[in-house]
N, C-alpha and C. Protein backbone atom coordinates (compact mmCIF):
# COMPACT_ATOMS: atom_id res chain seq x y z
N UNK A 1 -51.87 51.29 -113.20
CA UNK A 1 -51.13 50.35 -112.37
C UNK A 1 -49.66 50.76 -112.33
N UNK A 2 -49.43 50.99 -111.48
CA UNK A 2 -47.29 50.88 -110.92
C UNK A 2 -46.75 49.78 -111.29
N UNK A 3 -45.40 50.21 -112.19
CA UNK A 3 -44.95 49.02 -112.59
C UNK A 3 -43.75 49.30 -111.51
N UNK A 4 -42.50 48.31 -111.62
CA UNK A 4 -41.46 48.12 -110.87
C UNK A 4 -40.53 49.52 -111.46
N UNK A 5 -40.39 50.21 -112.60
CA UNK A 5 -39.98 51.26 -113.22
C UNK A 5 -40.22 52.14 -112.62
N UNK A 6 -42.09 52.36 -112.79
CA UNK A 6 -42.54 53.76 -111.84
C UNK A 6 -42.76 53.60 -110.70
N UNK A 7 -42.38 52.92 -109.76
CA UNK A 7 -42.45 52.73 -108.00
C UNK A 7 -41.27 53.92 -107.70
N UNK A 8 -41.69 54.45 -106.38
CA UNK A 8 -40.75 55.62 -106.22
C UNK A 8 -39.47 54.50 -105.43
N UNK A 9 -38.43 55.20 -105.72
CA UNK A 9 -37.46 54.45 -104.75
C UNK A 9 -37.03 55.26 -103.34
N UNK A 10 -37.79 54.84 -102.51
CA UNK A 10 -37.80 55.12 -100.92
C UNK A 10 -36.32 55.09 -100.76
N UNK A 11 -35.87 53.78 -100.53
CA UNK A 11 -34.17 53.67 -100.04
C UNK A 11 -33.20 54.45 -100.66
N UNK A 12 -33.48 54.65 -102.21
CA UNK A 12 -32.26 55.32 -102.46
C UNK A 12 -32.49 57.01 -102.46
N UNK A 13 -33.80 57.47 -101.71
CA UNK A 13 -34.10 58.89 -101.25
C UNK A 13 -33.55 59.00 -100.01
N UNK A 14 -33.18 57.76 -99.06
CA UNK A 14 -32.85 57.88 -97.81
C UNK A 14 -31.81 57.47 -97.58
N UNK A 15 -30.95 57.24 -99.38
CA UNK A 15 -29.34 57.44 -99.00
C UNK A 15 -28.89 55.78 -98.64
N UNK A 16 -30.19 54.89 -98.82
CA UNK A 16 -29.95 53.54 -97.92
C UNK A 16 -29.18 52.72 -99.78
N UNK A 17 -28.34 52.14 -99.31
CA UNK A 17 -27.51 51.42 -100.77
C UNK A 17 -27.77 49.71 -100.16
N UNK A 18 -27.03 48.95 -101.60
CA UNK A 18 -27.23 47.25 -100.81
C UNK A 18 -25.89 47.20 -99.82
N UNK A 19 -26.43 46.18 -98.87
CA UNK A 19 -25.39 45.76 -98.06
C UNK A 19 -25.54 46.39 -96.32
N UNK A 20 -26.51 47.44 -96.62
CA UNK A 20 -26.17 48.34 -95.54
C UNK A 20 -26.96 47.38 -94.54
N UNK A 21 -26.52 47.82 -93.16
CA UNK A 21 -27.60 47.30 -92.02
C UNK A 21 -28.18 47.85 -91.79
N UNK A 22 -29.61 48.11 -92.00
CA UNK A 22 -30.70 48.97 -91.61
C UNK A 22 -31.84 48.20 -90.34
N UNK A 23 -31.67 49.05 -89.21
CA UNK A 23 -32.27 48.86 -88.26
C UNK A 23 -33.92 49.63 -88.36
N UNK A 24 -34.78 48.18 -88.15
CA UNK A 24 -36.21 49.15 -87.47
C UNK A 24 -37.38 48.83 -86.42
N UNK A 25 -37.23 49.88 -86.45
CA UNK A 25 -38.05 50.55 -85.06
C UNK A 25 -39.49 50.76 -84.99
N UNK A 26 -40.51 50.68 -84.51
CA UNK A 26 -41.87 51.27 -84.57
C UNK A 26 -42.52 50.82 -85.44
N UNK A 27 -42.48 49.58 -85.67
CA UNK A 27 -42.90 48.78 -87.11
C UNK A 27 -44.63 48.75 -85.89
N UNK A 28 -45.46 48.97 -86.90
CA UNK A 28 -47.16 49.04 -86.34
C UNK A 28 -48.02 48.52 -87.92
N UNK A 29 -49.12 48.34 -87.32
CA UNK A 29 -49.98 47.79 -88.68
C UNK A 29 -50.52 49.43 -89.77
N UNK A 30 -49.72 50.43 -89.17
CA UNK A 30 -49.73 51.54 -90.30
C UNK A 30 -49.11 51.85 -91.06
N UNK A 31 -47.56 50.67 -90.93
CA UNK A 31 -46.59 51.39 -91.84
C UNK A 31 -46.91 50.75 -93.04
N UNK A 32 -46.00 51.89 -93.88
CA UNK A 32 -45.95 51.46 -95.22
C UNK A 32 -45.13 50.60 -95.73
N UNK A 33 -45.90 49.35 -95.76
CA UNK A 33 -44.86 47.83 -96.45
C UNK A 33 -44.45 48.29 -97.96
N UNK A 34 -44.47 49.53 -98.74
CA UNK A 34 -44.17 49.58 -99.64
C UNK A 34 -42.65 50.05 -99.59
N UNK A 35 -42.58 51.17 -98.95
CA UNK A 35 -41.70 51.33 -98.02
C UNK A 35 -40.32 50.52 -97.84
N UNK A 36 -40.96 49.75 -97.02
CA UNK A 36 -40.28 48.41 -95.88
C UNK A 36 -39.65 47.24 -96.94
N UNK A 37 -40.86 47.37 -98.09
CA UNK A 37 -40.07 46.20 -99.07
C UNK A 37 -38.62 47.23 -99.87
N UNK A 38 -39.05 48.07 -100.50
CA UNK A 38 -37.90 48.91 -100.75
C UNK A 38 -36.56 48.89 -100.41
N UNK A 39 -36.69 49.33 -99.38
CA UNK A 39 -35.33 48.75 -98.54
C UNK A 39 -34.76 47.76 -98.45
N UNK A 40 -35.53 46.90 -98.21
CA UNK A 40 -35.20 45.54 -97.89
C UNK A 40 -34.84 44.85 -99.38
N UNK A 41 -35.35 45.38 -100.52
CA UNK A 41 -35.06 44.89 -101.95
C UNK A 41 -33.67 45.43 -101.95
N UNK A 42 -33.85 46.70 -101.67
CA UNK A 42 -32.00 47.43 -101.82
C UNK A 42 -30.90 46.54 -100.76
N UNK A 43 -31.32 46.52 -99.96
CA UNK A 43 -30.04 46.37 -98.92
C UNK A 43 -30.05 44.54 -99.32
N UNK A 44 -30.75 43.70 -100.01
CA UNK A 44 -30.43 42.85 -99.95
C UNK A 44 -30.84 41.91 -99.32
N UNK A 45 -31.64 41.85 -97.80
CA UNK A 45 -31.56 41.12 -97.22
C UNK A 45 -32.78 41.92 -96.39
N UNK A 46 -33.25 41.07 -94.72
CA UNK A 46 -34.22 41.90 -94.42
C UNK A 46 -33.83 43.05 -92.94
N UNK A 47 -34.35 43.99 -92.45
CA UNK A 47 -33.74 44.63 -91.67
C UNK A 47 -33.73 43.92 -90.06
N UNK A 48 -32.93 44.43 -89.61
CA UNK A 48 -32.51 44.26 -88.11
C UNK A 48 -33.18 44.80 -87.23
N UNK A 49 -33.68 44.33 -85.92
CA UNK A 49 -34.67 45.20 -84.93
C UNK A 49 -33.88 45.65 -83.62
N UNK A 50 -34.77 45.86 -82.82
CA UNK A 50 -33.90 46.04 -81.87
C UNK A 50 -33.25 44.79 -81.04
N UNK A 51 -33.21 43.88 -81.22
CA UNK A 51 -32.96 42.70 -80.39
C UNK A 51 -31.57 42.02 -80.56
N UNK A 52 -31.10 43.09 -81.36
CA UNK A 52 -29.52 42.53 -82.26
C UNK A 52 -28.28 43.13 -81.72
N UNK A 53 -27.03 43.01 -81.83
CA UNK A 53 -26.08 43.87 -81.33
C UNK A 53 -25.64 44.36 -82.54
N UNK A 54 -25.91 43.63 -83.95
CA UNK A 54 -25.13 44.45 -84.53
C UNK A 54 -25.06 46.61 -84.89
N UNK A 55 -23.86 46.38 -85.00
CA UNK A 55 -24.44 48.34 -85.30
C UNK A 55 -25.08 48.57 -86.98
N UNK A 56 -26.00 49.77 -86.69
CA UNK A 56 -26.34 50.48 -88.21
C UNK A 56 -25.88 51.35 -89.17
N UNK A 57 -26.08 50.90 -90.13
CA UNK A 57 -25.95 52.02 -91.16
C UNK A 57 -26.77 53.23 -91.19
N UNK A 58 -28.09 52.86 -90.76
CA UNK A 58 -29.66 53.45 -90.78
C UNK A 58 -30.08 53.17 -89.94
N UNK A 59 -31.16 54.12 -89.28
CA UNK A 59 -32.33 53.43 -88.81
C UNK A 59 -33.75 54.05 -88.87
N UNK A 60 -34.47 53.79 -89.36
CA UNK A 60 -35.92 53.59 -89.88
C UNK A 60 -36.68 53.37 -88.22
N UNK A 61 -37.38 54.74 -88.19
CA UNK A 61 -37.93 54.67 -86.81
C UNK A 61 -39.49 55.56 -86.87
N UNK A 62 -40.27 54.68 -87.15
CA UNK A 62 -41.45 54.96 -87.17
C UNK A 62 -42.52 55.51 -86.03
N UNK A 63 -42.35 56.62 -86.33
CA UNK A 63 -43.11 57.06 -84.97
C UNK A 63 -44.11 58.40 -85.18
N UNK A 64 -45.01 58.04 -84.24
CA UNK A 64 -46.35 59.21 -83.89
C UNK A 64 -46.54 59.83 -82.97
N UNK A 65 -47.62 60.78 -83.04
CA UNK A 65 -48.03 61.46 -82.00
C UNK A 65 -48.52 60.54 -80.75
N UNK A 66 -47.85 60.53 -79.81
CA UNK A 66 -48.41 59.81 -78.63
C UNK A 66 -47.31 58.55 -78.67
N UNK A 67 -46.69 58.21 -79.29
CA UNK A 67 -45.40 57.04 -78.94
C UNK A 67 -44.75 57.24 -77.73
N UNK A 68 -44.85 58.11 -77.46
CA UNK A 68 -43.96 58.60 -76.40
C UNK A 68 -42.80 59.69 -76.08
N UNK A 69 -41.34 59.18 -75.89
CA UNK A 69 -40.74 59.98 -75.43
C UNK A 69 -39.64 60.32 -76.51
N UNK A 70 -39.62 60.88 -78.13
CA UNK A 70 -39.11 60.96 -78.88
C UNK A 70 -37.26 61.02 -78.86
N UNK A 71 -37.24 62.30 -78.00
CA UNK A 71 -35.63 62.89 -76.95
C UNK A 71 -35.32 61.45 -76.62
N UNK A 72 -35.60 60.45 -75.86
CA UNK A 72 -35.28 59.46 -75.22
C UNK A 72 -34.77 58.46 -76.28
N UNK A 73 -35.97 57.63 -77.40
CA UNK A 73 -35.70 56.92 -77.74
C UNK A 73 -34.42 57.35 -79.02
N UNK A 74 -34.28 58.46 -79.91
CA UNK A 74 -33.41 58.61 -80.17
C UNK A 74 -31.89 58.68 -79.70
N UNK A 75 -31.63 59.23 -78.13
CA UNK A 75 -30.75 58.29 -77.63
C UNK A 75 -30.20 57.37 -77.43
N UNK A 76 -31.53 56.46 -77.27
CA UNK A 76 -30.85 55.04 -77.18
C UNK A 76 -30.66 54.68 -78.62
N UNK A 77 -31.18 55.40 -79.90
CA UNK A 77 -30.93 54.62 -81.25
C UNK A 77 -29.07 54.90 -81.41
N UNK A 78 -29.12 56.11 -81.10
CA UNK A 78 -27.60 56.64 -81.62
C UNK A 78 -26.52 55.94 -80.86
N UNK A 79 -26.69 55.04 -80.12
CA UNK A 79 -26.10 53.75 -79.28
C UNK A 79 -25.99 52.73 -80.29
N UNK A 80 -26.47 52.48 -81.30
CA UNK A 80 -26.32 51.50 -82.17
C UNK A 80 -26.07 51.58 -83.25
N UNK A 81 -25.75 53.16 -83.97
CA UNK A 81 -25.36 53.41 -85.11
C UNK A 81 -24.13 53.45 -85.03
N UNK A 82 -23.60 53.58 -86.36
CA UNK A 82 -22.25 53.69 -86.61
C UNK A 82 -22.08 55.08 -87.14
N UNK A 83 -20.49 55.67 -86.89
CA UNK A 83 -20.27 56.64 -86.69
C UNK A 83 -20.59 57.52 -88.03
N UNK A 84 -21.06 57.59 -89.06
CA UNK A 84 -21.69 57.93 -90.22
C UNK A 84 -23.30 57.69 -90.55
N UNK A 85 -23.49 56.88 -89.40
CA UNK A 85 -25.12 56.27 -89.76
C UNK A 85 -26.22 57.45 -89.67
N UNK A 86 -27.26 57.28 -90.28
CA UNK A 86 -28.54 58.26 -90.48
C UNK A 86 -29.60 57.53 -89.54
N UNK A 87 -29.83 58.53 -89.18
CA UNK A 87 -31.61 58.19 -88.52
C UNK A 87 -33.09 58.87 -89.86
N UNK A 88 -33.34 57.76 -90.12
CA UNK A 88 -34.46 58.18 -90.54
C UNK A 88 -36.23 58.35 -89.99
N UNK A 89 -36.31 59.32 -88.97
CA UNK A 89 -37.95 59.54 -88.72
C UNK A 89 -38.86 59.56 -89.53
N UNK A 90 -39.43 58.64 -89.78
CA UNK A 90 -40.65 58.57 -90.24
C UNK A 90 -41.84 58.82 -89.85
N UNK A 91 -42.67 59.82 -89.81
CA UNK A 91 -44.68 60.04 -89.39
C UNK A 91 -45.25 60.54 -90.51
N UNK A 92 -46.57 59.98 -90.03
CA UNK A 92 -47.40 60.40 -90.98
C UNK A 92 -47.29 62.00 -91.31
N UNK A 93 -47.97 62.02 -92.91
CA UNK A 93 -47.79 63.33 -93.39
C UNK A 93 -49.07 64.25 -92.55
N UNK A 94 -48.81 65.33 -92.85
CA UNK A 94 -49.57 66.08 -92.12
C UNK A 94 -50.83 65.98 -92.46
N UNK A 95 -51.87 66.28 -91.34
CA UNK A 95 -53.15 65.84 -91.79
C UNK A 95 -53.79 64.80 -91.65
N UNK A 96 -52.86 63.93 -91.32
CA UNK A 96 -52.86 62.51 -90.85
C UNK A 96 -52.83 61.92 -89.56
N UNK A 97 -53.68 60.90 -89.04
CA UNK A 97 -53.83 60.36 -87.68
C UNK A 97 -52.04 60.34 -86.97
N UNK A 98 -51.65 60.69 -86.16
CA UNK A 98 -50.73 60.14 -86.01
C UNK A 98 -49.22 61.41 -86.00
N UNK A 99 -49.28 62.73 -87.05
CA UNK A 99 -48.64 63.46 -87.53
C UNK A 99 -47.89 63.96 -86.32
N UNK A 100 -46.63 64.05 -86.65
CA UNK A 100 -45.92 64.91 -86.18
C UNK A 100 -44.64 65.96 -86.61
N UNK A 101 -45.48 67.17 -85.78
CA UNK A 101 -44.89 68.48 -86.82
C UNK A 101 -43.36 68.26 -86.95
N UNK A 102 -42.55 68.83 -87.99
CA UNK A 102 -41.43 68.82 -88.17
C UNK A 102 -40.30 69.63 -87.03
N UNK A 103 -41.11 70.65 -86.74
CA UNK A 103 -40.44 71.65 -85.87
C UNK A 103 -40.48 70.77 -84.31
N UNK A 104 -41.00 69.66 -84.19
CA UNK A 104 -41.33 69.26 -82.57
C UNK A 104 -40.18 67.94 -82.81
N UNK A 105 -40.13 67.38 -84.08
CA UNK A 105 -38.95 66.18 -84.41
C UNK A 105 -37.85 66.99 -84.13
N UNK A 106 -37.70 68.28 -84.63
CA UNK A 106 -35.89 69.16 -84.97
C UNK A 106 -35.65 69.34 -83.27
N UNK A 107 -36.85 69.49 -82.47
CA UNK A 107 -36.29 69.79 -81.16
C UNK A 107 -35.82 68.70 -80.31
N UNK A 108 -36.67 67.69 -80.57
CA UNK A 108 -36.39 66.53 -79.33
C UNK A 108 -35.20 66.04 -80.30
N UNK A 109 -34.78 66.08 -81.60
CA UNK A 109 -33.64 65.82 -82.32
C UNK A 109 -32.78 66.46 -81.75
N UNK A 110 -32.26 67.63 -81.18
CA UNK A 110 -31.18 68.52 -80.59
C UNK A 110 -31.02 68.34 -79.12
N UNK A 111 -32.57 68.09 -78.87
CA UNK A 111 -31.81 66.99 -76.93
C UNK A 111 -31.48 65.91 -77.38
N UNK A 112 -31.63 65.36 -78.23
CA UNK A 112 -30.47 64.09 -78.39
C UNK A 112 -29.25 64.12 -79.03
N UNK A 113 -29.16 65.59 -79.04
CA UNK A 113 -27.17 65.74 -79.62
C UNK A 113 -27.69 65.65 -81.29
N UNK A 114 -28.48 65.34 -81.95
CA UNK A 114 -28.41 65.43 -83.28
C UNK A 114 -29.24 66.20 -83.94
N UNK A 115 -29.41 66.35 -85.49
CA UNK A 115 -30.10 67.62 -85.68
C UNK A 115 -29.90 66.86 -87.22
N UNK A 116 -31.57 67.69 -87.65
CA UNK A 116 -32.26 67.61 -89.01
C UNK A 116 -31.55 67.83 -90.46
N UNK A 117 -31.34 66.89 -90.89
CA UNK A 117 -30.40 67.43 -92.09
C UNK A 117 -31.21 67.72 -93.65
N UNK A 118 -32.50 66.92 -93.33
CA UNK A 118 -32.98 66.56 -94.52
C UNK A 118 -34.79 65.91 -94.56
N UNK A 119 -35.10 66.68 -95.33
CA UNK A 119 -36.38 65.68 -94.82
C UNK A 119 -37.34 65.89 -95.98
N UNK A 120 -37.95 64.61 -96.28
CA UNK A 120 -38.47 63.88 -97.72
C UNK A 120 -40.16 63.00 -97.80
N UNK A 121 -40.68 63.77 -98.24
CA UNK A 121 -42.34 62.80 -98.37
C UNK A 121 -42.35 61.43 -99.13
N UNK A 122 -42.27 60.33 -98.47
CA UNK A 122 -42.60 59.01 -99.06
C UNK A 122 -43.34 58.37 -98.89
N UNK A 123 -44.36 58.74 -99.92
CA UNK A 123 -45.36 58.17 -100.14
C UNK A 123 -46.62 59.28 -98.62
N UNK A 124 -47.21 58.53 -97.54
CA UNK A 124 -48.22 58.97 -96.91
C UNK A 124 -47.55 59.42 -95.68
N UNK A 125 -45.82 58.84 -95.67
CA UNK A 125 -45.05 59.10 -94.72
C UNK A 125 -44.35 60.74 -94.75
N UNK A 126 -44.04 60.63 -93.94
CA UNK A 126 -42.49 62.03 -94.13
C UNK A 126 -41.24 61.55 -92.92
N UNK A 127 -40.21 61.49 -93.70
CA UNK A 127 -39.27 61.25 -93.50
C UNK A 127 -37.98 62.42 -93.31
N UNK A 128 -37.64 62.04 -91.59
CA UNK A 128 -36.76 63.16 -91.44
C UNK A 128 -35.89 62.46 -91.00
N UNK A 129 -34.72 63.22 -91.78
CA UNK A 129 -33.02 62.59 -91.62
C UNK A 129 -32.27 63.69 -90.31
N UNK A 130 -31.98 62.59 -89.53
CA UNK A 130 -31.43 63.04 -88.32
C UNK A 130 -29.79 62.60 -88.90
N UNK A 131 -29.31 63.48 -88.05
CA UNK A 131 -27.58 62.61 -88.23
C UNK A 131 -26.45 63.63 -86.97
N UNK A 132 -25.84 63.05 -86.69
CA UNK A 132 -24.93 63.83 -85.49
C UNK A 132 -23.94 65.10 -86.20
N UNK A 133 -24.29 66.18 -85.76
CA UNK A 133 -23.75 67.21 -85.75
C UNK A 133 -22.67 66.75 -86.23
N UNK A 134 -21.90 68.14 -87.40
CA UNK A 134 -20.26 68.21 -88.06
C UNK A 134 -19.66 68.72 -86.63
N UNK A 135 -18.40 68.19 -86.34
CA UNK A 135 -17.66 68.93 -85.24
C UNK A 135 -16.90 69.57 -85.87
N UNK A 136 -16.75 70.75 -85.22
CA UNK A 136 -16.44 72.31 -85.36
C UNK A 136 -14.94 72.30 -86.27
N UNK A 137 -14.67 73.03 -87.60
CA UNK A 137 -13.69 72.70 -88.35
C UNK A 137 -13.78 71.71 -89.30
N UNK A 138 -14.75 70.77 -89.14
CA UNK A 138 -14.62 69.52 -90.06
C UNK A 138 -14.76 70.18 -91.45
């Protein structure tokens, strides 16, 4: 049995601390509420969807093969982050209903101006950290 000791800590692999506003996206009856509580234990409070104005720290965007238009909806996420905020992609791990390859996230990540910094297996998920390009000199 997992105690509260040996539970992996999701949020603080994805950089997410308390306080932050974490926005999410693509919430379906596959995600991992283990996950979802994680976060939501860290940050304090529970996350924000799309229906809010406030801006993010994060955003937690759960998505699969066949969601649709990946390039697109990351556009409209980076409309609501704040100028340091992470995108976290989440799909299933490979092998899995749903998977999507890493190399097909890094591309529709670069038509949306941002690009792969990091990317982490949690739990049945895999998690890829998007974040907006360093400008040149930084």
């Amino acid at each position: 049995m997992e105690t509260a000791a040996d539970a992996p800590n999701h949020a603080r692999r994805m950089g997410i601390v308390r306080s932050m506003v974490v926005r999410e996206l693509g919430w379906d009856d596959d995600t991992d509420d283990r996950i979802r509580a994680d976060v939501e234990d860290t940050i304090g409070g529970g996350m924000v969807d799309d229906e809010t104005d406030e801006v993010a720290d994060a955003v937690l965007l759960w998505w699969r093969n066949g969601d649709g238009d990946l390039a697109g909806e990351l556009t409209d996420v980076v409309g609501s982050l704040s100028d340091t905020g992470a995108i976290w992609v989440l799909t299933p791990t490979t092998g899995k209903p749903g998977h999507v390859d890493r190399s097909e996230i890094a591309e529709e990540a670069h038509a949306a101006g941002l690009v792969v910094v990091a990317a982490v297996t949690l739990g049945a998920w895999s998690g890829n950290h998007l974040a907006r390009p360093e400008p040149p000199g930084a």
